[in-house]
N, C-alpha and C. Protein backbone atom coordinates (compact mmCIF):
# COMPACT_ATOMS: atom_id res chain seq x y z
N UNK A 1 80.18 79.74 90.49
CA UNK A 1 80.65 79.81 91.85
C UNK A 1 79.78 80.80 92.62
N UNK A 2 79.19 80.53 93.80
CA UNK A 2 78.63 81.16 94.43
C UNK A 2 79.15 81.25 96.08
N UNK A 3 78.91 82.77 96.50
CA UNK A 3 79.44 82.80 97.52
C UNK A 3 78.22 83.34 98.66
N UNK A 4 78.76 83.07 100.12
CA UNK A 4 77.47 83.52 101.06
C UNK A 4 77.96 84.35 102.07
N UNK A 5 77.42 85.44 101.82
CA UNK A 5 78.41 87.00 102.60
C UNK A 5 77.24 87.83 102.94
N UNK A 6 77.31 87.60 104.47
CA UNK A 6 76.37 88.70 105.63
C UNK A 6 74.69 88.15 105.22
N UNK A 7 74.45 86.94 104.70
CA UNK A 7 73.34 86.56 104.40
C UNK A 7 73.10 86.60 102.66
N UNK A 8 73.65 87.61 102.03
CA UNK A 8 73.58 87.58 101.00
C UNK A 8 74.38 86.63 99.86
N UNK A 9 73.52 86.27 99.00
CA UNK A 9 74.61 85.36 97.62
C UNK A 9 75.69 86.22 96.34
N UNK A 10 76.28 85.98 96.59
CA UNK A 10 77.09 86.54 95.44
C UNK A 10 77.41 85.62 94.77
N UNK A 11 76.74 85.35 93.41
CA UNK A 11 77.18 84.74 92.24
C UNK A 11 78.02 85.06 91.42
N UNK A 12 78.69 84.64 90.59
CA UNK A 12 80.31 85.26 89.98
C UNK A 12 79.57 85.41 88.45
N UNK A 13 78.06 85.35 88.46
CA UNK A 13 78.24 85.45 86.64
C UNK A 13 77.87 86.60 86.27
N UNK A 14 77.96 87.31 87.03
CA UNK A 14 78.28 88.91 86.95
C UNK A 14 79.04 89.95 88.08
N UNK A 15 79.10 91.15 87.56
CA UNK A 15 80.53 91.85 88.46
C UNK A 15 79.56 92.65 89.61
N UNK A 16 80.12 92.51 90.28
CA UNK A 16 79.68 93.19 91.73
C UNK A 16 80.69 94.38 91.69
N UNK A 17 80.37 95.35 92.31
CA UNK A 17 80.81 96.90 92.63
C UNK A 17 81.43 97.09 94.27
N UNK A 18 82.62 96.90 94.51
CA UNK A 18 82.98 97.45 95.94
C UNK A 18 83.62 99.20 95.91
N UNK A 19 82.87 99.62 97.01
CA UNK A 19 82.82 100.73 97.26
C UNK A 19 83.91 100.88 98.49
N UNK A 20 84.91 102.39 98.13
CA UNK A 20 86.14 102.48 99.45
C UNK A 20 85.31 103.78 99.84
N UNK A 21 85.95 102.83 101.16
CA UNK A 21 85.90 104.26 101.93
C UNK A 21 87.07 104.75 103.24
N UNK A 22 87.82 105.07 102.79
CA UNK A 22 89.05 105.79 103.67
C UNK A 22 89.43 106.27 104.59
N UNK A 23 88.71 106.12 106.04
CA UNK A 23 88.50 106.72 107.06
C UNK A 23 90.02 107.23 107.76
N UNK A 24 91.01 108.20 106.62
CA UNK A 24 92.35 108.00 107.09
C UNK A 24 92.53 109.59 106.90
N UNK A 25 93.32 110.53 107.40
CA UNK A 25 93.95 112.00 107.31
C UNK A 25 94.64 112.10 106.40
N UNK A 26 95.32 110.88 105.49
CA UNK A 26 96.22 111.30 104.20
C UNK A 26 95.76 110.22 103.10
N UNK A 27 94.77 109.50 102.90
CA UNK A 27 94.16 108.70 101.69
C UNK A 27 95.08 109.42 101.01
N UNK A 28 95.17 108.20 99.49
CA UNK A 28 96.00 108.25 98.64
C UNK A 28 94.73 108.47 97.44
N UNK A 29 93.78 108.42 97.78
CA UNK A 29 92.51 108.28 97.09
C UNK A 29 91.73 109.12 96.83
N UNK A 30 91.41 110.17 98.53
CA UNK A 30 90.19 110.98 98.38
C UNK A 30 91.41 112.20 99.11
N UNK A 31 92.44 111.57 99.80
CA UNK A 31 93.21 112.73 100.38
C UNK A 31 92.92 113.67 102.09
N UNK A 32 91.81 112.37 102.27
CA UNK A 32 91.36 112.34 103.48
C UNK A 32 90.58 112.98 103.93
N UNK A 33 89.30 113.66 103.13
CA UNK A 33 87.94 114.17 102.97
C UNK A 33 87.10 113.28 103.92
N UNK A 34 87.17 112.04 104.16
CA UNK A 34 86.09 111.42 104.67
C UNK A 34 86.82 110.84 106.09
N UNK A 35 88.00 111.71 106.62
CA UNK A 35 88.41 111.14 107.82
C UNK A 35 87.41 111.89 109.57
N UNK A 36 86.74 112.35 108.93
CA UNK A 36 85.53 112.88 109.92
C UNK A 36 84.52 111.84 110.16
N UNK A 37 83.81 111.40 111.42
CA UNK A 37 83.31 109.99 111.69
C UNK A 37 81.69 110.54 110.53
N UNK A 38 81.15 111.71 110.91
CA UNK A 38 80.01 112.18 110.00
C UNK A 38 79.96 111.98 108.71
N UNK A 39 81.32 112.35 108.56
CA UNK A 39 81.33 112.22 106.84
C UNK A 39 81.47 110.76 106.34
N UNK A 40 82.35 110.37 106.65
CA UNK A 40 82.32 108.91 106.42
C UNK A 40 81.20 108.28 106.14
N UNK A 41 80.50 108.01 107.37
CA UNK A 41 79.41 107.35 107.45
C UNK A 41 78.04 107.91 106.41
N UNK A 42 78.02 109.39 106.16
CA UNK A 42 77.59 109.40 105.04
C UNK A 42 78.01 109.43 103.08
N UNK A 43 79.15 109.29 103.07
CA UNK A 43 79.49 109.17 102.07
C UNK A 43 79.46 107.62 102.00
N UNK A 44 79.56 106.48 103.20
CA UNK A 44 79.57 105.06 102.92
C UNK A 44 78.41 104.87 102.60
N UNK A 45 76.61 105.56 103.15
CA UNK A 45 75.76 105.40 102.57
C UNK A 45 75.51 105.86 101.75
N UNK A 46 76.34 106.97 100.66
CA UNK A 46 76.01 107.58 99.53
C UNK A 46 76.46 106.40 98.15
N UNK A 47 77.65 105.67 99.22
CA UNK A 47 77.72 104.56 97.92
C UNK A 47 76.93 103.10 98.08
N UNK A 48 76.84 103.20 99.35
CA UNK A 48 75.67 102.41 99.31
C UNK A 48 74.51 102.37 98.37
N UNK A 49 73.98 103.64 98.74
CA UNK A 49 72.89 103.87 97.98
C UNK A 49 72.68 103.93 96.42
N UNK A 50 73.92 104.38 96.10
CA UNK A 50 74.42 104.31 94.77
C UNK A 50 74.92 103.04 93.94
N UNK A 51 74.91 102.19 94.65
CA UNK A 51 74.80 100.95 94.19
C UNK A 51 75.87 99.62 94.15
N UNK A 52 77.29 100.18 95.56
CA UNK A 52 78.16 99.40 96.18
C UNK A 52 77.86 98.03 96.72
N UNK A 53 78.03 97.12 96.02
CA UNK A 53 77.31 95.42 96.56
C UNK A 53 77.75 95.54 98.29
N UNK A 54 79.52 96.04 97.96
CA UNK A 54 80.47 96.02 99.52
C UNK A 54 81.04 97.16 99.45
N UNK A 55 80.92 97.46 100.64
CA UNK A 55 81.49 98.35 101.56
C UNK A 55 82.92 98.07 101.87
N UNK A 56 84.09 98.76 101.35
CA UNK A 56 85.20 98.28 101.94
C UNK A 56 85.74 99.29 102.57
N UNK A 57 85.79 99.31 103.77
CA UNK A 57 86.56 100.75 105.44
C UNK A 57 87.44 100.68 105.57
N UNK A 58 88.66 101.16 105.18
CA UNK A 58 90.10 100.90 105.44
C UNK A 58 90.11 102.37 106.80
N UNK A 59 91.41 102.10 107.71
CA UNK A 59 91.40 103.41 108.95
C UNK A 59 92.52 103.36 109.10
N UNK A 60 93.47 102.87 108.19
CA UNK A 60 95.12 102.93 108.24
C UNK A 60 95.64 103.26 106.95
N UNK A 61 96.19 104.90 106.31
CA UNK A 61 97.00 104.63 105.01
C UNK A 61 97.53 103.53 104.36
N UNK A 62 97.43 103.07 102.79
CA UNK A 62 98.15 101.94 102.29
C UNK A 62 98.72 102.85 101.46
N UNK A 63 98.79 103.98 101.77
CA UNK A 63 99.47 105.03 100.44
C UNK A 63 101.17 104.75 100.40
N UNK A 64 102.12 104.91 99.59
CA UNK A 64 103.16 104.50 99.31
C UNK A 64 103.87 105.53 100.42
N UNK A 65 104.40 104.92 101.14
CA UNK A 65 105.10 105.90 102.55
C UNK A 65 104.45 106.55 103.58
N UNK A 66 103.31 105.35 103.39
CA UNK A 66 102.36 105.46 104.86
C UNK A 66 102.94 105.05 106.32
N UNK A 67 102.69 105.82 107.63
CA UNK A 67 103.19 105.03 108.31
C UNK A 67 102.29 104.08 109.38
N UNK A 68 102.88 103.32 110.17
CA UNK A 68 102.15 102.19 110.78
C UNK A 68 101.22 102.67 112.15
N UNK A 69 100.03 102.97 112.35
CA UNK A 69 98.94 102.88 113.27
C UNK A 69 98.87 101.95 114.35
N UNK A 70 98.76 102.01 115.14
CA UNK A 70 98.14 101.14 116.33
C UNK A 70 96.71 100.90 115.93
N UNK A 71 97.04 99.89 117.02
CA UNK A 71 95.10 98.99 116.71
C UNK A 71 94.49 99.74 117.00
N UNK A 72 94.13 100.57 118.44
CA UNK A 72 93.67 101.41 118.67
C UNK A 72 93.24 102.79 118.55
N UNK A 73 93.98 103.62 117.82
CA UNK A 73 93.97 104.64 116.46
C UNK A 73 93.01 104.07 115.27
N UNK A 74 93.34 102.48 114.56
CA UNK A 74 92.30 101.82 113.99
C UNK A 74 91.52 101.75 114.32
N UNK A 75 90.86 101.22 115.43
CA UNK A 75 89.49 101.17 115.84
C UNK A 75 89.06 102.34 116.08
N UNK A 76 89.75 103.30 116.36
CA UNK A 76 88.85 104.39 117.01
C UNK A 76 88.30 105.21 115.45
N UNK A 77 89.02 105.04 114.84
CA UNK A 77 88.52 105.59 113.44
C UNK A 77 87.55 104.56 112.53
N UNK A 78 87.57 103.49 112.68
CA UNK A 78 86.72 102.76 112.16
C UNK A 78 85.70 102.25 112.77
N UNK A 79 85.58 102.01 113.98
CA UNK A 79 84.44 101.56 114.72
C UNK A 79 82.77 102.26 114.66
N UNK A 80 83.14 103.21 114.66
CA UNK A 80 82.10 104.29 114.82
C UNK A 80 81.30 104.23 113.34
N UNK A 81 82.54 104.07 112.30
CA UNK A 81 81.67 104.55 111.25
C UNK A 81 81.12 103.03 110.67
N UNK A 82 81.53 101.97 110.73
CA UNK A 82 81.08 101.02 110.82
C UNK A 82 79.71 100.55 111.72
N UNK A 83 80.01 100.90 112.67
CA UNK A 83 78.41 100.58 113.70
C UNK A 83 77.10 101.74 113.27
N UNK A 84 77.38 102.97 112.99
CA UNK A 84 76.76 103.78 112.38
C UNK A 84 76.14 103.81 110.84
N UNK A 85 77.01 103.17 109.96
CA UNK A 85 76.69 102.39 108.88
C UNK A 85 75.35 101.17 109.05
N UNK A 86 75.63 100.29 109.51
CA UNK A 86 75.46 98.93 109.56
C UNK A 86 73.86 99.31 110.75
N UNK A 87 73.77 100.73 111.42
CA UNK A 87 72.60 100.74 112.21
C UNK A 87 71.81 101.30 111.23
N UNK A 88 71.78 102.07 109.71
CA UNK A 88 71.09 102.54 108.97
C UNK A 88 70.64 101.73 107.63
N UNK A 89 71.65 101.03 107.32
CA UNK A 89 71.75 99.85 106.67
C UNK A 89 72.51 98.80 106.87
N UNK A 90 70.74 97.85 107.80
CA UNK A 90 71.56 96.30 108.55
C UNK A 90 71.99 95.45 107.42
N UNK A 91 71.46 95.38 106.59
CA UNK A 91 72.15 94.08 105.17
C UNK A 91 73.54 94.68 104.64
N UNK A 92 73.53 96.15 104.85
CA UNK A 92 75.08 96.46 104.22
C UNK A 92 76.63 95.15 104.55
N UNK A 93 77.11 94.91 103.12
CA UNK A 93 77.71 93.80 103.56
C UNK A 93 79.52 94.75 103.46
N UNK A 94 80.27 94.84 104.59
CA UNK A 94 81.79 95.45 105.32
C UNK A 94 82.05 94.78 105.03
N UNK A 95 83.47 95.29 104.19
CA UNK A 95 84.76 94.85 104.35
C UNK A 95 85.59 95.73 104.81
N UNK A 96 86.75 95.53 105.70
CA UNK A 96 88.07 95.88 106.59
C UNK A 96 88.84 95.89 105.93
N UNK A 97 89.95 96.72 105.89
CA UNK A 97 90.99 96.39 105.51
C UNK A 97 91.61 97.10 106.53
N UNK A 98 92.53 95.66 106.97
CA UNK A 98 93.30 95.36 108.09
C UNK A 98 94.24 94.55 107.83
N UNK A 99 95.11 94.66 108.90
CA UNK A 99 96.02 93.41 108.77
C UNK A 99 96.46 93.38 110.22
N UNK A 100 95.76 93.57 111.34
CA UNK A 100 95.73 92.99 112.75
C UNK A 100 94.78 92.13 112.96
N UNK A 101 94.88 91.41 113.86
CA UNK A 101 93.83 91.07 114.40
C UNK A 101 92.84 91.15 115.31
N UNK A 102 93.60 92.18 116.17
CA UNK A 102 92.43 92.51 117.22
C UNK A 102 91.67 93.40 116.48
N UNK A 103 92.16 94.13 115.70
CA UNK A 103 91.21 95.05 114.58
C UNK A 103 90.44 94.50 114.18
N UNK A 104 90.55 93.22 113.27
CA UNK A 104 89.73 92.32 112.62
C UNK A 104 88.97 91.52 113.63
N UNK A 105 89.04 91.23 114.70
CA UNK A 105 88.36 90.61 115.60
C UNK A 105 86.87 91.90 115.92
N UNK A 106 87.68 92.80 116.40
CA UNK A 106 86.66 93.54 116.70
C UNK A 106 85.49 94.19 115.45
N UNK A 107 85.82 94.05 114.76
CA UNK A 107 85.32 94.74 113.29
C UNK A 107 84.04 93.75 113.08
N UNK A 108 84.77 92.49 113.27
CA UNK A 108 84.05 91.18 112.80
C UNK A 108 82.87 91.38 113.74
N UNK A 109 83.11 91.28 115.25
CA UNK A 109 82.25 91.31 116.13
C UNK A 109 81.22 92.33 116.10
N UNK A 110 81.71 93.41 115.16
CA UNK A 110 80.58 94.41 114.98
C UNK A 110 79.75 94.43 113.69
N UNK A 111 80.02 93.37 113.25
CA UNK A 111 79.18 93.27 111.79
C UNK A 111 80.11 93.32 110.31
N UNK A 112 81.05 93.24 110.65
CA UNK A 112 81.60 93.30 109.47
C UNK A 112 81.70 92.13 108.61
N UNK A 113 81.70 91.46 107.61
CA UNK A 113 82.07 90.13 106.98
C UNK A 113 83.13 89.70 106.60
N UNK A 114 84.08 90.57 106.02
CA UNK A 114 85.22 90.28 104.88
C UNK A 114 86.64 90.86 105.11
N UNK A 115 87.66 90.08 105.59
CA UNK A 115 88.58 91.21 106.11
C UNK A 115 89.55 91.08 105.14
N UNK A 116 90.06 92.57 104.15
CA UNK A 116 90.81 92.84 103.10
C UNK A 116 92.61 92.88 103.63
N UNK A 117 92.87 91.89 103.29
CA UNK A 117 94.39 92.10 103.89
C UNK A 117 95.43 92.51 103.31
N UNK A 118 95.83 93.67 103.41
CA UNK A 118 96.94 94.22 102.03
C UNK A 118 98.30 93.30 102.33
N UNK A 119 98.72 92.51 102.91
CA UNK A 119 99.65 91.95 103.11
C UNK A 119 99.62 90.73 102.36
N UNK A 120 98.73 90.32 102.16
CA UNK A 120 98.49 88.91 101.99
C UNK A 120 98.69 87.45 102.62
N UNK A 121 98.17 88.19 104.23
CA UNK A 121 98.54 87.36 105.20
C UNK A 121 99.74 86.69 105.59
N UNK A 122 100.76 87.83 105.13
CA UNK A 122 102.18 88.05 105.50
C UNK A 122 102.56 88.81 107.17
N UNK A 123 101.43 89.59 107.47
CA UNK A 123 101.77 90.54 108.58
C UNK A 123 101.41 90.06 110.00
N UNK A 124 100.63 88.97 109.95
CA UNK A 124 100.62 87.86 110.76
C UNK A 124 99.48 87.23 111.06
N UNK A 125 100.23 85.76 111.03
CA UNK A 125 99.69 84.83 110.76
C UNK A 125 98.25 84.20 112.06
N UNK A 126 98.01 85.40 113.09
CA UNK A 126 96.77 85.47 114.06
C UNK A 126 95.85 85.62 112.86
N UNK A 127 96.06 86.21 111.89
CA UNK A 127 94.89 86.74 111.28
C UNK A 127 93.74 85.61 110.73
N UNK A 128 94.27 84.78 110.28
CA UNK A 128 93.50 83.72 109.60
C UNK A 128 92.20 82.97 110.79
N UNK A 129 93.11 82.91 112.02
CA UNK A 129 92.60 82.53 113.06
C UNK A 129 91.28 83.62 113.39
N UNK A 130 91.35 84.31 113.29
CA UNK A 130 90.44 85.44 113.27
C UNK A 130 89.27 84.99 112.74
N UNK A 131 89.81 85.32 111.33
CA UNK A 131 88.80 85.46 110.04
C UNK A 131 87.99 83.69 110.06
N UNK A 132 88.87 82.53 110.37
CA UNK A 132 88.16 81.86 110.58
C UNK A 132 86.87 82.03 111.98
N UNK A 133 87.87 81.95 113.25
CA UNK A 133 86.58 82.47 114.12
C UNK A 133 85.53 82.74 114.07
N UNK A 134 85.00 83.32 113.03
CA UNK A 134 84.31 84.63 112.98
C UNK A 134 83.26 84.06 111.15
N UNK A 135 83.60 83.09 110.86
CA UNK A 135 83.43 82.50 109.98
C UNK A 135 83.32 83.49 108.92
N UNK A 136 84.30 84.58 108.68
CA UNK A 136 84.19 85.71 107.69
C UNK A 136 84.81 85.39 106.59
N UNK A 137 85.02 85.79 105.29
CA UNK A 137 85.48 85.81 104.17
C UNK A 137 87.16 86.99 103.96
N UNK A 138 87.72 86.51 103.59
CA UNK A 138 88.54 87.05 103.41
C UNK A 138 89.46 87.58 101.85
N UNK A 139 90.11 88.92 101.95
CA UNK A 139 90.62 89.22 100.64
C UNK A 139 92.19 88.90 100.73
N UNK A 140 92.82 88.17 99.78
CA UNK A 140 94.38 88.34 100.17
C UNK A 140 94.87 88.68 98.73
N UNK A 141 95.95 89.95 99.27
CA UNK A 141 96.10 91.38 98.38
C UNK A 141 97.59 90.96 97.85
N UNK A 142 98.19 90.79 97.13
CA UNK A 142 99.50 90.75 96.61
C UNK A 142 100.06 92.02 96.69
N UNK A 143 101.54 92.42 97.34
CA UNK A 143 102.43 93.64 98.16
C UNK A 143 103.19 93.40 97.58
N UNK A 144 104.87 94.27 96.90
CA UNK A 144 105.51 93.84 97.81
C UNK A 144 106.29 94.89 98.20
N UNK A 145 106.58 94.61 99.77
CA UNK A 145 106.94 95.30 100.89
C UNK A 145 105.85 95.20 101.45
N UNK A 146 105.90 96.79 101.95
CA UNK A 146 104.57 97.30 102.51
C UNK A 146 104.53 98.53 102.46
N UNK A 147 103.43 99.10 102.88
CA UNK A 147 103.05 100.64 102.49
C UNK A 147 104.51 101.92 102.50
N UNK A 148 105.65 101.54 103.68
CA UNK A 148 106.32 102.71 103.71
C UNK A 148 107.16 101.67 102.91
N UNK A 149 107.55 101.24 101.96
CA UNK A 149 108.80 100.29 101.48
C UNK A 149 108.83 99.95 99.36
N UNK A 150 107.11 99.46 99.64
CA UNK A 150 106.93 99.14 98.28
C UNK A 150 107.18 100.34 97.48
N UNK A 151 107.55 101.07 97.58
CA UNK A 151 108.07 102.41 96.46
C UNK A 151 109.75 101.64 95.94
N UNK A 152 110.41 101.30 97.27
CA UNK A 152 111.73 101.31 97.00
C UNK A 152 112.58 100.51 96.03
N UNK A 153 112.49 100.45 95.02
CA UNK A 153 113.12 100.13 93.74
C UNK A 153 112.39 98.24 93.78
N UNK A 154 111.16 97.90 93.61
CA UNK A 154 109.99 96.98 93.87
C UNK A 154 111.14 96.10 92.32
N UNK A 155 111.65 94.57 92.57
CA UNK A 155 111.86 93.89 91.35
C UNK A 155 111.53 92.66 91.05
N UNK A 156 111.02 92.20 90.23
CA UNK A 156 110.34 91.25 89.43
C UNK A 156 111.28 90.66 88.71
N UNK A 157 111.40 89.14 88.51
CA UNK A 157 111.90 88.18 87.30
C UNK A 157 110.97 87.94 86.33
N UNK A 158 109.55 87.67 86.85
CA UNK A 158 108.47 87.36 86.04
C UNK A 158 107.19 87.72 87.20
N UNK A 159 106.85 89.01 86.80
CA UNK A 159 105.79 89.63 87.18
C UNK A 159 104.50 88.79 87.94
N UNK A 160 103.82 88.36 86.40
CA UNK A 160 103.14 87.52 86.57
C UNK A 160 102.90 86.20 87.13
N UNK A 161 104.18 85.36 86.48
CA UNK A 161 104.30 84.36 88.03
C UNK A 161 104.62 84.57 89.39
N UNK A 162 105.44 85.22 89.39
CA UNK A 162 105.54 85.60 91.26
C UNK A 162 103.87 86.02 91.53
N UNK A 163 103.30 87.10 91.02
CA UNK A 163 102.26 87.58 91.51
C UNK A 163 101.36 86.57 91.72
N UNK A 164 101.25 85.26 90.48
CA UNK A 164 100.42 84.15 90.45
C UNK A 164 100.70 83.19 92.05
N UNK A 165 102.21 82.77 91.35
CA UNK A 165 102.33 82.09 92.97
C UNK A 165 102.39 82.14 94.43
N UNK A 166 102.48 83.68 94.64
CA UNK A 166 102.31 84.25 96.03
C UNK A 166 100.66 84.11 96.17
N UNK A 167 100.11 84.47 95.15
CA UNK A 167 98.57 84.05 95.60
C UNK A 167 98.21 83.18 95.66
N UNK A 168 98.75 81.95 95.09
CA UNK A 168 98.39 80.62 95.20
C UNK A 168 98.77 80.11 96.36
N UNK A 169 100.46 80.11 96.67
CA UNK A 169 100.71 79.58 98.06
C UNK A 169 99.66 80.46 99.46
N UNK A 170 99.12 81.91 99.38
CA UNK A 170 98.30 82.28 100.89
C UNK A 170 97.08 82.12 100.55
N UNK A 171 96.42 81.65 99.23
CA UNK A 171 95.18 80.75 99.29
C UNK A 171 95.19 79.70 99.71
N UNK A 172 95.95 78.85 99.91
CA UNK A 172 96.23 77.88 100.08
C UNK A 172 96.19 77.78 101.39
N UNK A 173 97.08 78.41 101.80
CA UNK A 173 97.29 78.92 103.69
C UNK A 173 95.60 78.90 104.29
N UNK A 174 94.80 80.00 103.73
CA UNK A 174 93.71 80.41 104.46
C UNK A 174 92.52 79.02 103.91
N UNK A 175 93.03 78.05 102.31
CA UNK A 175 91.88 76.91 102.71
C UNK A 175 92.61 75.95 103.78
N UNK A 176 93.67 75.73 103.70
CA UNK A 176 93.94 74.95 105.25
C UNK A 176 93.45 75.34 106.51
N UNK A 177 93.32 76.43 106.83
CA UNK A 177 92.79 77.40 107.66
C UNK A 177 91.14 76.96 107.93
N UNK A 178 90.94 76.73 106.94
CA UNK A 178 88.85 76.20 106.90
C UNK A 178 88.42 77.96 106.02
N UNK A 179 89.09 78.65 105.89
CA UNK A 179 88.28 79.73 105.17
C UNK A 179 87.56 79.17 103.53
N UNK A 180 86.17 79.53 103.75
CA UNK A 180 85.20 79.17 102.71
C UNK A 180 85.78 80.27 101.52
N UNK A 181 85.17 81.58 102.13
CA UNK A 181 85.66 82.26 100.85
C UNK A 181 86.50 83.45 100.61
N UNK A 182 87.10 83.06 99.67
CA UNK A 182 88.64 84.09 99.51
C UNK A 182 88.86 84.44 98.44
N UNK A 183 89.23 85.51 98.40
CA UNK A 183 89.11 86.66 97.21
C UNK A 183 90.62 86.81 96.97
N UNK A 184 91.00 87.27 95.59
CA UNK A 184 92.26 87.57 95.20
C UNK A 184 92.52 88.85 94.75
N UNK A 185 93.39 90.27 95.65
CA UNK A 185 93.61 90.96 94.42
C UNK A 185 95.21 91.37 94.35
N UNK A 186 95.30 91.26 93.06
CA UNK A 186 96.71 91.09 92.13
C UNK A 186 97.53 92.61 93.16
N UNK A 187 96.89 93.12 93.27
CA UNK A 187 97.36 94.54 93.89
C UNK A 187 97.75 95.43 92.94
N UNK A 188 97.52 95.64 92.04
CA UNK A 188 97.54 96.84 90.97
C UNK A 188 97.12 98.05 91.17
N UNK A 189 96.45 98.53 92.44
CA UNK A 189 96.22 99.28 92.88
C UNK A 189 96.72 100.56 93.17
């Protein structure tokens, strides 16, 4: 299987490396070291350089009792370090993680390719419309809840099938949609 992202091929018969980068005041990750537009943008080329196939910019907590951002708070934290990225290294291939769409619209319009949706295209359904637009690739993330919720006593009958079939039914969604290529993650995260 081969895929075609920002010009580049990604073949599946080996593992590609995505690189985060957290442009948020409380990351669950780095703890929000890289929520400075300077830093960011050089720590995204430090993994660049270091050998990140993708770039993935999240500018909204997904930490467990995160709360919800405006688009505009999003963009203003991600825009910058994205266009600043992408002016030092033009082949760098972005991914978003979003789950708006004017976020993802605008992201797209600035070079981004791949928009990571922690919802799994649960948080609305503009998004696909987007990501098609824009003829970008998309990730759809298995939740459940959402960032301030999924803590709260999260229950399963069968783990694995629910997790299987929620990804099957919003793959499904985004190839009706015309999206070429779509990524799955289980959300284990």
């Amino acid at each position: 299987m081969k895929y075609n992202i920002g010009g580049k091929e990604f073949n599946f018969d080996r593992a590609y490396v995505m690189g985060i980068l957290n442009v948020t005041p409380d990351s669950f990750s780095d703890g929000g070291k890289h929520f400075d537009k300077d830093i960011a943008v050089n720590y995204g080329l430090q993994l660049l350089d270091d050998g990140a196939d993708i770039l993935d910019i999240g500018g909204e907590s997904t930490r467990p009792g995160a709360q919800h951002i405006g688009d505009e708070e999003e963009l203003n934290r991600i825009l910058p370090v994205i266009k600043n990225i992408l002016a030092k290294r033009m082949g760098a291939v972005i991914s978003v993680d979003t789950t708006k769409p004017l976020v993802a619209a605008e992201v797209l319009k600035s070079g981004a390719q791949i928009i990571n949706d922690i919802s799994g295209l649960t948080s609305n359904p503009d998004l696909l419309n987007v990501v098609k637009k824009y003829n970008a690739s998309v990730i759809i993330m298995h939740m459940k809840g959402n960032p301030l919720t999924m803590q709260d006593n999260p229950a399963y009958e069968n783990l694995i099938k629910e997790i299987y079939d929620f990804l099957l039914a919003q793959s499904q969604l985004a190839v009706k949609a015309g999206i070429d290529n779509i990524f799955i993650d289980p959300g284990i995260g």
